[in-house]
PDB file of N, CA and C in Angstrom:
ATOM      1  N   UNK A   1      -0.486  13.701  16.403  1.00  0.00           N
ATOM      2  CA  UNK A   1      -0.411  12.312  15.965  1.00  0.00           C
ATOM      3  C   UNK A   1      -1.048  12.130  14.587  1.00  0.00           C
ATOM      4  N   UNK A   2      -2.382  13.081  14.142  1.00  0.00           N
ATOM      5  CA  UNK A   2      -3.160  12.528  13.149  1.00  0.00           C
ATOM      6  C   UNK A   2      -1.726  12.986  11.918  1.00  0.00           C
ATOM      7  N   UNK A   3      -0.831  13.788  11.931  1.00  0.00           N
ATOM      8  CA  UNK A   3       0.000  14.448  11.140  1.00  0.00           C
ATOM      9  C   UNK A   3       0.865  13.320  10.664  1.00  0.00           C
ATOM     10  N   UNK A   4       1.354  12.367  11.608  1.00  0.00           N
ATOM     11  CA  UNK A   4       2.512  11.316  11.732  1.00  0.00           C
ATOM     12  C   UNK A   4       1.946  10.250  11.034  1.00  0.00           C
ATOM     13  N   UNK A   5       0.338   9.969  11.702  1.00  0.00           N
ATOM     14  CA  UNK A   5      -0.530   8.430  10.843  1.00  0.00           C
ATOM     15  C   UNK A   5      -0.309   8.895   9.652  1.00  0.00           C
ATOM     16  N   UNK A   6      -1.061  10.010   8.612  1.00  0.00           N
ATOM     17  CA  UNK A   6      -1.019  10.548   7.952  1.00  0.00           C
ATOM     18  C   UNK A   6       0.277  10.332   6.695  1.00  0.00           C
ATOM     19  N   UNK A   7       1.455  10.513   7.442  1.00  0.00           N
ATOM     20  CA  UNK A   7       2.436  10.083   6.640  1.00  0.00           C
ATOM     21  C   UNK A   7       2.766   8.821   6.451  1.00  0.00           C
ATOM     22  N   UNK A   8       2.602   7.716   7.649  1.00  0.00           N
ATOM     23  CA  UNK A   8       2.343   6.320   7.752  1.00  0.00           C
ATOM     24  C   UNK A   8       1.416   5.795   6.232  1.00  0.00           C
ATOM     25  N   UNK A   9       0.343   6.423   6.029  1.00  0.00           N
ATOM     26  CA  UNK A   9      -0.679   5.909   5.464  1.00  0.00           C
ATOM     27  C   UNK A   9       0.003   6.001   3.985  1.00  0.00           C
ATOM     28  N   UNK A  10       0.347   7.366   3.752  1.00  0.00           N
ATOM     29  CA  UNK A  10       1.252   7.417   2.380  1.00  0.00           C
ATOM     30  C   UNK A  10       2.482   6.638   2.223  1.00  0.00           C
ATOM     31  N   UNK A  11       3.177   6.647   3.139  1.00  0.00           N
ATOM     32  CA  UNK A  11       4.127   5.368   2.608  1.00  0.00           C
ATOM     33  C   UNK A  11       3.558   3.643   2.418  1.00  0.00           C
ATOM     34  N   UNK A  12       2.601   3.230   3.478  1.00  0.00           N
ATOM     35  CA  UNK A  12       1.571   2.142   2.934  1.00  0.00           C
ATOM     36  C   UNK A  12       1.199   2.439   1.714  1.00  0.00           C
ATOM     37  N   UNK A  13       0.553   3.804   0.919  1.00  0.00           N
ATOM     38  CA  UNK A  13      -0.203   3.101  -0.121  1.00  0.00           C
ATOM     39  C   UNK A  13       1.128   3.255  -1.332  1.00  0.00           C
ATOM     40  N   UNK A  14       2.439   3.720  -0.947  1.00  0.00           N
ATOM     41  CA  UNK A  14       3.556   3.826  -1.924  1.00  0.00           C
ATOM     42  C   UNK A  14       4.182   2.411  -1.758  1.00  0.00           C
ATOM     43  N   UNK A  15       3.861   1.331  -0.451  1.00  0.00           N
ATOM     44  CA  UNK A  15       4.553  -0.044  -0.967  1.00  0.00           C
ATOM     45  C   UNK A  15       3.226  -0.752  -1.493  1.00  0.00           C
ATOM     46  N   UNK A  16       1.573  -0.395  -1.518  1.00  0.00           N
ATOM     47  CA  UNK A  16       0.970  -0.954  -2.492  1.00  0.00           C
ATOM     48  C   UNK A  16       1.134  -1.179  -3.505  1.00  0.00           C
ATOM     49  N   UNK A  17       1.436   0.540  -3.963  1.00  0.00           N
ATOM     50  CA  UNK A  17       2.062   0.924  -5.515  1.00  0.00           C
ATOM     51  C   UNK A  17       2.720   0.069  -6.171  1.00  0.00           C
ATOM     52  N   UNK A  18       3.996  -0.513  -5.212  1.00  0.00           N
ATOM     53  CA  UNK A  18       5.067  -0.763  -5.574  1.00  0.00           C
ATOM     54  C   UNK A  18       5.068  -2.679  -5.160  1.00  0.00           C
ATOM     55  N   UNK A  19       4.113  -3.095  -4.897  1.00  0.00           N
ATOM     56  CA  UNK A  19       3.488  -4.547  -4.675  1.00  0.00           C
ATOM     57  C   UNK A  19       4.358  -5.131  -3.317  1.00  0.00           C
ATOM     58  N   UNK A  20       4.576  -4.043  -2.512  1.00  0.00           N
ATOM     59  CA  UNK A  20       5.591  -4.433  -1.090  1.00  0.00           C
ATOM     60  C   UNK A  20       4.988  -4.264  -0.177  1.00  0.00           C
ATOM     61  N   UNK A  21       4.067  -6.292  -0.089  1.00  0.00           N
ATOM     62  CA  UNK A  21       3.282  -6.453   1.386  1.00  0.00           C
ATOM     63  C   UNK A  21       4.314  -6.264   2.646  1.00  0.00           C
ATOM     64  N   UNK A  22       5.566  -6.463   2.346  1.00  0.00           N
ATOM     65  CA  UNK A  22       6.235  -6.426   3.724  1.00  0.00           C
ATOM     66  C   UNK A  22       6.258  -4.661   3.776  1.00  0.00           C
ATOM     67  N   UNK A  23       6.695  -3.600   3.053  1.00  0.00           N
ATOM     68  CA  UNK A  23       6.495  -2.231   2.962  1.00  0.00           C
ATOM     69  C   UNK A  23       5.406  -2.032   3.875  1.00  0.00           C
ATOM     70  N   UNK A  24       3.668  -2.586   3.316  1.00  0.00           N
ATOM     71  CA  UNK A  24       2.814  -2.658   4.430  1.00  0.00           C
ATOM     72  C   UNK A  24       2.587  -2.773   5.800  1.00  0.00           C
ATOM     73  N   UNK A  25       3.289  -3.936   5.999  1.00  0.00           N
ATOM     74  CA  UNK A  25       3.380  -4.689   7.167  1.00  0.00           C
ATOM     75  C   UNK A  25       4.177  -4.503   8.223  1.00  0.00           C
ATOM     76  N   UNK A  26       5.518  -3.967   7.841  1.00  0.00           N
ATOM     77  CA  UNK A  26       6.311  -2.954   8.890  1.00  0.00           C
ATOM     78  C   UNK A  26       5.594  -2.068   9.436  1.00  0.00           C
ATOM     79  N   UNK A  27       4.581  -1.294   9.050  1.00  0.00           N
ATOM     80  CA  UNK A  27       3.909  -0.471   9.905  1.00  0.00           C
ATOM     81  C   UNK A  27       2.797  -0.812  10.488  1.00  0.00           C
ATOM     82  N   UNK A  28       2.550  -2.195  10.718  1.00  0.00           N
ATOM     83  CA  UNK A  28       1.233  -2.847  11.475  1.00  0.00           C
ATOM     84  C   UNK A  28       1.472  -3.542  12.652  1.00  0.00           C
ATOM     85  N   UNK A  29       0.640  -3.490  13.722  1.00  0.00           N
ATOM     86  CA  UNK A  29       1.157  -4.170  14.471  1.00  0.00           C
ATOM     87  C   UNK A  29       0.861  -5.819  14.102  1.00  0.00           C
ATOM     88  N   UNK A  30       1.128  -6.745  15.545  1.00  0.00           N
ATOM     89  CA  UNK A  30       1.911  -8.056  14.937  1.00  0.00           C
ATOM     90  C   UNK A  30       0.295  -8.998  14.895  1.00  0.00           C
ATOM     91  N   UNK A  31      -0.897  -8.090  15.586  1.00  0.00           N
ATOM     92  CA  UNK A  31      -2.120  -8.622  15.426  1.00  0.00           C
ATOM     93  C   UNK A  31      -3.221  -8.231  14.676  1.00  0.00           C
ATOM     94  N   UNK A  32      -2.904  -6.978  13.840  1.00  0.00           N
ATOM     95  CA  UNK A  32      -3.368  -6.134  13.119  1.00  0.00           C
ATOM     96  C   UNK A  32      -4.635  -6.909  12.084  1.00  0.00           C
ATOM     97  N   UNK A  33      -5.677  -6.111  12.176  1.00  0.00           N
ATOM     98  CA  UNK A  33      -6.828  -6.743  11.777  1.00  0.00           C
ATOM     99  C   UNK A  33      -7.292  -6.175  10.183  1.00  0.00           C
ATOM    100  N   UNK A  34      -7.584  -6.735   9.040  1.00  0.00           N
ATOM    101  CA  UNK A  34      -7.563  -6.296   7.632  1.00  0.00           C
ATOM    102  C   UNK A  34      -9.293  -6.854   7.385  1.00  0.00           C
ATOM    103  N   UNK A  35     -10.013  -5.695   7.503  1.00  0.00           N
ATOM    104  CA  UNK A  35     -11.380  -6.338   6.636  1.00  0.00           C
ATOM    105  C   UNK A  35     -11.933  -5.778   5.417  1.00  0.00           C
ATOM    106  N   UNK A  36     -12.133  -6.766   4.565  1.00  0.00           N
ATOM    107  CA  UNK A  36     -12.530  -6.480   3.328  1.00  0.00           C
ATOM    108  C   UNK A  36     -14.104  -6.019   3.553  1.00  0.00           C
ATOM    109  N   UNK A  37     -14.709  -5.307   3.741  1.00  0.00           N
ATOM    110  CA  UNK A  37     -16.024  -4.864   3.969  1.00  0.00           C
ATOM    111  C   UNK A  37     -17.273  -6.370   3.094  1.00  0.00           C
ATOM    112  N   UNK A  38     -18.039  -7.055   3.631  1.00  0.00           N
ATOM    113  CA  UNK A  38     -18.620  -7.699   2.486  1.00  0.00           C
ATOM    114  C   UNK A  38     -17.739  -8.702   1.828  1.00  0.00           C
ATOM    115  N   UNK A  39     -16.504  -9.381   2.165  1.00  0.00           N
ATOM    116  CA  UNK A  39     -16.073 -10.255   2.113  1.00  0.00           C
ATOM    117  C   UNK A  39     -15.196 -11.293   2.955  1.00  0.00           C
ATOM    118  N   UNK A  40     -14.265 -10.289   3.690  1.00  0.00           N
ATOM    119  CA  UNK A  40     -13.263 -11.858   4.376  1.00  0.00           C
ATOM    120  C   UNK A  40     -12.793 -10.404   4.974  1.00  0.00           C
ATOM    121  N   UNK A  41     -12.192 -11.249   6.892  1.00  0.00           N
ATOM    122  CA  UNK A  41     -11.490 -10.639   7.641  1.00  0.00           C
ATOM    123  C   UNK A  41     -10.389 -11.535   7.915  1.00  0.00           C
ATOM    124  N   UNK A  42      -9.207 -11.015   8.082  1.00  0.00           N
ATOM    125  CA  UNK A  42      -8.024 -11.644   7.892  1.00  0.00           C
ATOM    126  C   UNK A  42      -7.052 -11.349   9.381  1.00  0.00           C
ATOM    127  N   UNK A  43      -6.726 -11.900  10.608  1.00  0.00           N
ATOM    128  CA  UNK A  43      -6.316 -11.412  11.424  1.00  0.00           C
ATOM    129  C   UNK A  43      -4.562 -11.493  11.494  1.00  0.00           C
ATOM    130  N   UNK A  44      -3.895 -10.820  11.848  1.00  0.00           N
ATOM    131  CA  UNK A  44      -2.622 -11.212  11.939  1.00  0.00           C
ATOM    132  C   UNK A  44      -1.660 -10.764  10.708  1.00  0.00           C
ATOM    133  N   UNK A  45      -0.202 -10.862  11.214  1.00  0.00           N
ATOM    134  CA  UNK A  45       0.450 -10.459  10.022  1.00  0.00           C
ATOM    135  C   UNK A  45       0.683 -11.824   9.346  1.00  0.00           C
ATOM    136  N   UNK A  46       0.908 -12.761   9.469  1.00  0.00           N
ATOM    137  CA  UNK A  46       1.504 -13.684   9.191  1.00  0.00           C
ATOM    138  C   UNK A  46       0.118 -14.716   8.306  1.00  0.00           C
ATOM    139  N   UNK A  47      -1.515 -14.048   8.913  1.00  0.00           N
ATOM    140  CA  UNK A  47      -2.669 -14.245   7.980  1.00  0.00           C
ATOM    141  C   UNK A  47      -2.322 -13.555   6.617  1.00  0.00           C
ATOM    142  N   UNK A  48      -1.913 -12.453   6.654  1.00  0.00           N
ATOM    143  CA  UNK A  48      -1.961 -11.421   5.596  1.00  0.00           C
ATOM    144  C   UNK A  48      -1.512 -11.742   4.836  1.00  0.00           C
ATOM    145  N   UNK A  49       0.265 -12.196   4.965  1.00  0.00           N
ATOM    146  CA  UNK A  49       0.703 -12.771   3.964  1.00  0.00           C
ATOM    147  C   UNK A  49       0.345 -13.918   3.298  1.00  0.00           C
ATOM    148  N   UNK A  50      -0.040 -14.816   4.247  1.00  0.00           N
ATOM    149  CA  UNK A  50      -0.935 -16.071   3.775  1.00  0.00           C
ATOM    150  C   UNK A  50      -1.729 -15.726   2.311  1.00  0.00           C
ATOM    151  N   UNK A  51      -2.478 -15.149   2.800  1.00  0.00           N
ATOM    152  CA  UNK A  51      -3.832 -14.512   2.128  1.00  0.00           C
ATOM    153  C   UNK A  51      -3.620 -14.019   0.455  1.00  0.00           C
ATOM    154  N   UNK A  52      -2.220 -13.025   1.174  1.00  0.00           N
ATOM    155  CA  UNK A  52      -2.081 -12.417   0.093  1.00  0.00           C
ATOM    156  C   UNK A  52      -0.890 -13.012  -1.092  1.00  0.00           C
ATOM    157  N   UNK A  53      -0.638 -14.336  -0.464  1.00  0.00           N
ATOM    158  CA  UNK A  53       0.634 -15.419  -1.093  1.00  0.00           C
ATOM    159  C   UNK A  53      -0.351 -16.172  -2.194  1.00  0.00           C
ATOM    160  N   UNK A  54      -2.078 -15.990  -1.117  1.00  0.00           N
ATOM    161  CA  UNK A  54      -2.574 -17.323  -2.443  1.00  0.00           C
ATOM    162  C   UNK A  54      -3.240 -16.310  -3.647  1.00  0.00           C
ATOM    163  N   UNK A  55      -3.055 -15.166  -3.636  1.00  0.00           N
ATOM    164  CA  UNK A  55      -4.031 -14.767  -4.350  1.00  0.00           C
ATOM    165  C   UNK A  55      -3.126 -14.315  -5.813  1.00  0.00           C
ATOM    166  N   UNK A  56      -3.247 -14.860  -7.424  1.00  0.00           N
ATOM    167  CA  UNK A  56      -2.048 -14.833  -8.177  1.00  0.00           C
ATOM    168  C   UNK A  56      -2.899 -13.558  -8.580  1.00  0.00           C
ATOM    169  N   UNK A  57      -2.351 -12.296  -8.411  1.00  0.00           N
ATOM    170  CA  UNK A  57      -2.667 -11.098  -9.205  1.00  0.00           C
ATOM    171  C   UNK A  57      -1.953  -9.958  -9.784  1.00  0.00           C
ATOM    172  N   UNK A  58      -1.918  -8.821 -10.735  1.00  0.00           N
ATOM    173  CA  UNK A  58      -1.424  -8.133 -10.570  1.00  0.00           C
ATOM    174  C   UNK A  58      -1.830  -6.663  -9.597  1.00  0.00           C
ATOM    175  N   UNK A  59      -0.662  -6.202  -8.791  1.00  0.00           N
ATOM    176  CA  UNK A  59      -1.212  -5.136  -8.131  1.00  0.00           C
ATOM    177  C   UNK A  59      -2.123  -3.714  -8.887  1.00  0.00           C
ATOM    178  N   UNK A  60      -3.214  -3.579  -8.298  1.00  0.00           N
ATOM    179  CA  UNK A  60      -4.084  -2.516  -8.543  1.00  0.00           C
ATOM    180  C   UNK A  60      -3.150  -1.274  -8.797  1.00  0.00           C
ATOM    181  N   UNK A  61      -3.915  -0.391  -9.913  1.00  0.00           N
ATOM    182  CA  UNK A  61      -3.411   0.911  -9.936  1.00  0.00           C
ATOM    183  C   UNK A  61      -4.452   1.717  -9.469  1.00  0.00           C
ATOM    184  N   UNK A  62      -4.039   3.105  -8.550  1.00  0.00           N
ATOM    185  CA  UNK A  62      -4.981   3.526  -7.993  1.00  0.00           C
ATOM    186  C   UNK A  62      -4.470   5.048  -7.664  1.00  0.00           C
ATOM    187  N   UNK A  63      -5.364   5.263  -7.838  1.00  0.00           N
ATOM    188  CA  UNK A  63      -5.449   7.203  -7.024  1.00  0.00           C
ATOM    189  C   UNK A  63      -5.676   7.006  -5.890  1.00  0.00           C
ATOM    190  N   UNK A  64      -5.221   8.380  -5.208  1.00  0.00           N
ATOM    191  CA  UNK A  64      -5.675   8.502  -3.325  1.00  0.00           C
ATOM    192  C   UNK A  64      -6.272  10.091  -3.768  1.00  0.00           C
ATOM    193  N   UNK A  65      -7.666  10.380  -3.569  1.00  0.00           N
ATOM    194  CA  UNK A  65      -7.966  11.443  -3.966  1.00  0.00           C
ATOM    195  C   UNK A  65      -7.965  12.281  -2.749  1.00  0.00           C
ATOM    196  N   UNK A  66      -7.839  11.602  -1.505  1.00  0.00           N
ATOM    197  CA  UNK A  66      -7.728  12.471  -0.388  1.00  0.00           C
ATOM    198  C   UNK A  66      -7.381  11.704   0.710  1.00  0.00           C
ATOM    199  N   UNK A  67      -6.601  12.759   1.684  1.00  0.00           N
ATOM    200  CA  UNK A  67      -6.696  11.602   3.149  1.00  0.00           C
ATOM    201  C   UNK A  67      -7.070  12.332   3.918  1.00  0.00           C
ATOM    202  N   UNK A  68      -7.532  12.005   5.335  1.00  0.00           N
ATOM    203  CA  UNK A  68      -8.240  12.616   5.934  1.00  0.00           C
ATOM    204  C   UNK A  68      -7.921  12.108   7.412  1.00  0.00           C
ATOM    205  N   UNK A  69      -6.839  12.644   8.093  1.00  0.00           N
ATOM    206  CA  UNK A  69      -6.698  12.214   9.298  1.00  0.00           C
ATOM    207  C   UNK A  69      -7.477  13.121  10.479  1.00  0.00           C
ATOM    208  N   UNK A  70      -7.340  12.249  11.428  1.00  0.00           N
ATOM    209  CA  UNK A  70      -8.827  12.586  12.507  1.00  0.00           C
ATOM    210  C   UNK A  70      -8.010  11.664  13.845  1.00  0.00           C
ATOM    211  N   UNK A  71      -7.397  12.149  15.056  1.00  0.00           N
ATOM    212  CA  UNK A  71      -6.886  11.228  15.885  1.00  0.00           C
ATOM    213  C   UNK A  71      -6.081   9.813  16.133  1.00  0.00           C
ATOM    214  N   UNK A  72      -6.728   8.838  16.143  1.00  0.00           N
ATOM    215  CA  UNK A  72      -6.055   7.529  15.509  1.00  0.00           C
ATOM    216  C   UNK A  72      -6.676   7.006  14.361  1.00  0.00           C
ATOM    217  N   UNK A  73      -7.497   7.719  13.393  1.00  0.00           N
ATOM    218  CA  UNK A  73      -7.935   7.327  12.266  1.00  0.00           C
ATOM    219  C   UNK A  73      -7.301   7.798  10.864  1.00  0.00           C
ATOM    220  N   UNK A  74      -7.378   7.276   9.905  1.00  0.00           N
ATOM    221  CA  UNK A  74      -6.791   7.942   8.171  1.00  0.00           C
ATOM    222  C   UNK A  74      -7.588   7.358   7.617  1.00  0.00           C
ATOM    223  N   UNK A  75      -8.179   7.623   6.722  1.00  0.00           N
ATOM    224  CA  UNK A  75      -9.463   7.590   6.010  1.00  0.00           C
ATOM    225  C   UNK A  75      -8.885   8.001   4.417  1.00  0.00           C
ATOM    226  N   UNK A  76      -8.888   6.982   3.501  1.00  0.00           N
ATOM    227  CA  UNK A  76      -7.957   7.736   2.308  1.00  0.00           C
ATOM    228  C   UNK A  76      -9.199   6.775   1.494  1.00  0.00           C
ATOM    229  N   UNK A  77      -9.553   7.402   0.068  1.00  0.00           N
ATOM    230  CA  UNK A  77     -10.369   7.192  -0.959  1.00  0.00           C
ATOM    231  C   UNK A  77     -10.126   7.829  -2.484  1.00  0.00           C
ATOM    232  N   UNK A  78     -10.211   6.871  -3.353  1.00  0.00           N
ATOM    233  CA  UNK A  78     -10.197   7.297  -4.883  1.00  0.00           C
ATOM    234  C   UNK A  78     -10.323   6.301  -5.575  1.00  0.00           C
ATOM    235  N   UNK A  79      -9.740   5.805  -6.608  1.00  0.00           N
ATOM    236  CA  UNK A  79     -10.441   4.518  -7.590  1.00  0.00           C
ATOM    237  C   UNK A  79      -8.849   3.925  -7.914  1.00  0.00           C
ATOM    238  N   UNK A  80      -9.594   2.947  -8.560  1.00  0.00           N
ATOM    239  CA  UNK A  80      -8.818   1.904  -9.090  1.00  0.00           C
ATOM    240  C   UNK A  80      -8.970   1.278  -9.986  1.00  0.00           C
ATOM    241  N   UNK A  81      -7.853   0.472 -10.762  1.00  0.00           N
ATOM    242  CA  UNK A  81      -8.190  -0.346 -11.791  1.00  0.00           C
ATOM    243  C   UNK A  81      -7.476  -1.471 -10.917  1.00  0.00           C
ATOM    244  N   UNK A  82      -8.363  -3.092 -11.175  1.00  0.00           N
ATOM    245  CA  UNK A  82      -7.609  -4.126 -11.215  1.00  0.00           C
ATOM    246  C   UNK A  82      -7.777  -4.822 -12.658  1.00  0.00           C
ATOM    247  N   UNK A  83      -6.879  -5.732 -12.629  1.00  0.00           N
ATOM    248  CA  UNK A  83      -7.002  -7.044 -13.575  1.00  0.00           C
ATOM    249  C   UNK A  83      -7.607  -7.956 -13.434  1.00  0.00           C
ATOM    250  N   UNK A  84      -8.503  -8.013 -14.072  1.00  0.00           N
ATOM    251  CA  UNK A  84      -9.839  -9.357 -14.396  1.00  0.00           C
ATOM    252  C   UNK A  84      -9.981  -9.769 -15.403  1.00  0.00           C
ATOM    253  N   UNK A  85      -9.172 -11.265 -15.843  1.00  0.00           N
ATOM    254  CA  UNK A  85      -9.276 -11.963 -17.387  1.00  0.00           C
ATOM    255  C   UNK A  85      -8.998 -10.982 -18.235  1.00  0.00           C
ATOM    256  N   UNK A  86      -7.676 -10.321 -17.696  1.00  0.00           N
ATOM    257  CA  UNK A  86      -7.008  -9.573 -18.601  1.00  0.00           C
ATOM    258  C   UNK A  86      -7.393  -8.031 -19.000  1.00  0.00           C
ATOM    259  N   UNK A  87      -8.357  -7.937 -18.238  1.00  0.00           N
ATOM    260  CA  UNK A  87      -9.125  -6.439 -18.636  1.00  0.00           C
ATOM    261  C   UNK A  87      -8.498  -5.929 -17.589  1.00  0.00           C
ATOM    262  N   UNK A  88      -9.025  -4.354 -17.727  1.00  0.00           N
ATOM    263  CA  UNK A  88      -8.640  -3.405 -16.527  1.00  0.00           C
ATOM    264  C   UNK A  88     -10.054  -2.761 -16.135  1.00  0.00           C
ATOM    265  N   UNK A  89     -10.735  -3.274 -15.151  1.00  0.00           N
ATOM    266  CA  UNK A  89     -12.040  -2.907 -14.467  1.00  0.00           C
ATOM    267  C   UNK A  89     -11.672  -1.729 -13.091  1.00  0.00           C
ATOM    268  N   UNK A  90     -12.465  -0.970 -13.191  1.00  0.00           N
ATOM    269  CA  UNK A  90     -12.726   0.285 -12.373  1.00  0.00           C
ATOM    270  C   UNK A  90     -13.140   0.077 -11.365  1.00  0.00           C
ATOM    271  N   UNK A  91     -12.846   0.299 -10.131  1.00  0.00           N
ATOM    272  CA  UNK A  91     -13.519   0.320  -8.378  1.00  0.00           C
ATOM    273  C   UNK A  91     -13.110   1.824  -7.835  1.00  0.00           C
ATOM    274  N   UNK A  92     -14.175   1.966  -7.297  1.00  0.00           N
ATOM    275  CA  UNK A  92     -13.819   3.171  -6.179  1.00  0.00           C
ATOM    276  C   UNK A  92     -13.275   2.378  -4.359  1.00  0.00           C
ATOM    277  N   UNK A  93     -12.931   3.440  -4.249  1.00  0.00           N
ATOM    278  CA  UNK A  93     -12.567   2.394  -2.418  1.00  0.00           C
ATOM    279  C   UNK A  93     -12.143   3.522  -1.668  1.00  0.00           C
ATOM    280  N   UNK A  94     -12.604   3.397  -0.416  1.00  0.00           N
ATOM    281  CA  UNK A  94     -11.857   4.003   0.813  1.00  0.00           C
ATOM    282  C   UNK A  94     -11.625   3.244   2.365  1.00  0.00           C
ATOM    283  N   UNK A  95     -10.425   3.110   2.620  1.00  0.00           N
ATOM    284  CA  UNK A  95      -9.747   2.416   3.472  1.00  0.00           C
ATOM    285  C   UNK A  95      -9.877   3.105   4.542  1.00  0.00           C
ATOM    286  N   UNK A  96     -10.047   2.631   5.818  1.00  0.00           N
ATOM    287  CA  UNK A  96      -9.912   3.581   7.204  1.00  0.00           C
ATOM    288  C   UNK A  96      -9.167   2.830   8.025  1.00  0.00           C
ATOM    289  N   UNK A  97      -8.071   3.509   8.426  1.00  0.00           N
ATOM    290  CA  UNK A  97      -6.698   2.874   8.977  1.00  0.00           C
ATOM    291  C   UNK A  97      -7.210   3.478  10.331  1.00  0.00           C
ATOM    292  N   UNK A  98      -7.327   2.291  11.435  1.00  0.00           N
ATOM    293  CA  UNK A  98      -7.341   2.825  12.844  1.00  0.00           C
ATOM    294  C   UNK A  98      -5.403   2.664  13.297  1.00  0.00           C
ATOM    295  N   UNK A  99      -5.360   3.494  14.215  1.00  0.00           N
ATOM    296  CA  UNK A  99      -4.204   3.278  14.604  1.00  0.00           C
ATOM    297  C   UNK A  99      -3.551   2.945  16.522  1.00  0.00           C
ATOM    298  N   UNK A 100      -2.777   2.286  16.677  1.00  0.00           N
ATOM    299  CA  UNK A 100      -2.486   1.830  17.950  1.00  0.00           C
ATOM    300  C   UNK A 100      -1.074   2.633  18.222  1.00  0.00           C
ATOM    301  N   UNK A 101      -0.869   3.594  18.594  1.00  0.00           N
ATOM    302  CA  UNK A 101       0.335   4.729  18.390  1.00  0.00           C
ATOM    303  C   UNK A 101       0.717   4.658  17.182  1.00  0.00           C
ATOM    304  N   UNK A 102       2.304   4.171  16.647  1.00  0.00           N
ATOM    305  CA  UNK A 102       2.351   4.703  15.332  1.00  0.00           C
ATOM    306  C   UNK A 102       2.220   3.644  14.518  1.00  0.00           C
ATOM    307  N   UNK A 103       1.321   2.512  14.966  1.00  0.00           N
ATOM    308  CA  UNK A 103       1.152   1.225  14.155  1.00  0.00           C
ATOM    309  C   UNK A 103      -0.122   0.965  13.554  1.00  0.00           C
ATOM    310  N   UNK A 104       0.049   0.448  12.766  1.00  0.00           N
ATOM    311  CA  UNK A 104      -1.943   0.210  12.237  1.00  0.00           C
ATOM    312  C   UNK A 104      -2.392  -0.832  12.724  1.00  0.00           C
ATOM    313  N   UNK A 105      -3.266  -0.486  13.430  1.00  0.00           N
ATOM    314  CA  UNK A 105      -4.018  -1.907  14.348  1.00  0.00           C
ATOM    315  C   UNK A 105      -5.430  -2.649  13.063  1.00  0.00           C
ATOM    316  N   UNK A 106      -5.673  -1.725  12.666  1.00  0.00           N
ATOM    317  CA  UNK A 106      -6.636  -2.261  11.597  1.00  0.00           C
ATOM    318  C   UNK A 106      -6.620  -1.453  10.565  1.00  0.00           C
ATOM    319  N   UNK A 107      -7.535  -2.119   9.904  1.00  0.00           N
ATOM    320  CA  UNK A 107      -7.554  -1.498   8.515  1.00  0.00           C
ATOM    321  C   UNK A 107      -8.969  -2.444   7.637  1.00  0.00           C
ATOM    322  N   UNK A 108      -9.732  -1.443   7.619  1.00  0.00           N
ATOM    323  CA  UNK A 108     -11.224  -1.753   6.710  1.00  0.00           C
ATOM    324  C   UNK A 108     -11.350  -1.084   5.827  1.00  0.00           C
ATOM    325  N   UNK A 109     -11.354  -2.003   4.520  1.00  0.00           N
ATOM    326  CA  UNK A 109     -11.423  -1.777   3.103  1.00  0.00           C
ATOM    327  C   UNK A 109     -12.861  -1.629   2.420  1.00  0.00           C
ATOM    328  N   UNK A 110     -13.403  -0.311   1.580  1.00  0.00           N
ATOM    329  CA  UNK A 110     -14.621  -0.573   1.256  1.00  0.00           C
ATOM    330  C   UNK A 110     -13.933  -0.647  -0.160  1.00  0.00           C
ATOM    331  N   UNK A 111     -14.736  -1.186  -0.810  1.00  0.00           N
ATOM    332  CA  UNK A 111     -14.301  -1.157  -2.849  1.00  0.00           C
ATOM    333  C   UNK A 111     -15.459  -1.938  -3.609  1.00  0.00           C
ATOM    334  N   UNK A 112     -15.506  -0.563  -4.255  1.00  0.00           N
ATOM    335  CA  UNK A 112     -16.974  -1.173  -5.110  1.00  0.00           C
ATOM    336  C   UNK A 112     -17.105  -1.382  -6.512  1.00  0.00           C
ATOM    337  N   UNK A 113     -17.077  -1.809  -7.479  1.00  0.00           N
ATOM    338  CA  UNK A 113     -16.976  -2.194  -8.688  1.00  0.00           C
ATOM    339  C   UNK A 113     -17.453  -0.958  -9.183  1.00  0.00           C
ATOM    340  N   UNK A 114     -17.002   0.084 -10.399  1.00  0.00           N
ATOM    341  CA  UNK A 114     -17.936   1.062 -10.767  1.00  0.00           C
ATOM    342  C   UNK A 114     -18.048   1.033 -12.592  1.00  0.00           C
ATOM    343  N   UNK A 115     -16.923  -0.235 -12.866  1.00  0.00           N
ATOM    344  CA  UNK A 115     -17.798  -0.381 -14.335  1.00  0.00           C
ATOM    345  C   UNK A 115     -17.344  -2.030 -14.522  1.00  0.00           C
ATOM    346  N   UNK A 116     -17.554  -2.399 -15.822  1.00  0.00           N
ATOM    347  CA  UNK A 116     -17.478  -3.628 -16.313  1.00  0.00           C
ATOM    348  C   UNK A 116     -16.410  -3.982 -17.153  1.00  0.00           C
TER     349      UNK A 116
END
C-alpha cells in the first residue's frame, strides 16, 4: 500500500504544481481533514474549496526533496517560494498525508518562513 499512497501523493503535489484543487481533491475522501500546523484546520471537501476560493494568490513553487512512505502515511518535504506583495519569499514545509485505503483522510502541513 505505502507504494500506491506514494504515487497518490505525487500526482497531488503535480495538481498543486499545476493550481488543480479539484486534481487534489479527487483523491481525498469526502471528510478529509487539512491542518495548517499553527494556523487553521479546515474540515471537509467542500471547506477546502471554500477556503481555498477566498484566498486571491498565486500558486507556490516548490521542490519535494523526498517522500517517505511508511503504511498509511507519506511524509514529503522541501521548500518553497510564495508571493508576498509581489516578492518571492522562501519556506521550507513537510506535509504528512495519513491515508484511509487509497484516499487521503488528512493531511498536516508544517511551513516555515526561511527568509524575508
Amino acid at each position: 500500500m505505502s507504494a500506491r499512497n506514494r504515487e497518490i501523493v505525487e500526482k497531488v503535489n503535480s495538481a498543486f504544481a499545476e493550481n488543480n484543487l479539484e486534481g487534489f481533491l479527487m483523491f481525498c475522501t469526502d471528510d478529509v481533514t487539512w491542518t495548517m500546523v499553527g494556523n487553521k484546520t479546515v474540515k471537509g471537501k467542500g471547506a477546502i474549496r471554500q477556503w481555498m476560493a477566498s484566498m486571491d494568490f498565486e500558486p507556490p513553487k516548490f521542490t519535494v526533496d523526498a517522500l517517505i512512505a511508511e503504511g498509511d502515511f507519506v511524509a514529503a518535504h522541501g521548500d518553497m517560494t510564495m508571493k508576498e506583495d509581489g516578492d518571492d519569499v522562501p519556506y521550507s514545509y513537510c506535509d504528512i498525508y495519513r491515508f484511509q485505503g487509497e484516499k487521503i483522510a488528512g493531511l498536516k502541513s508544517f511551513v516555515i518562513k526561511t527568509g524575508m
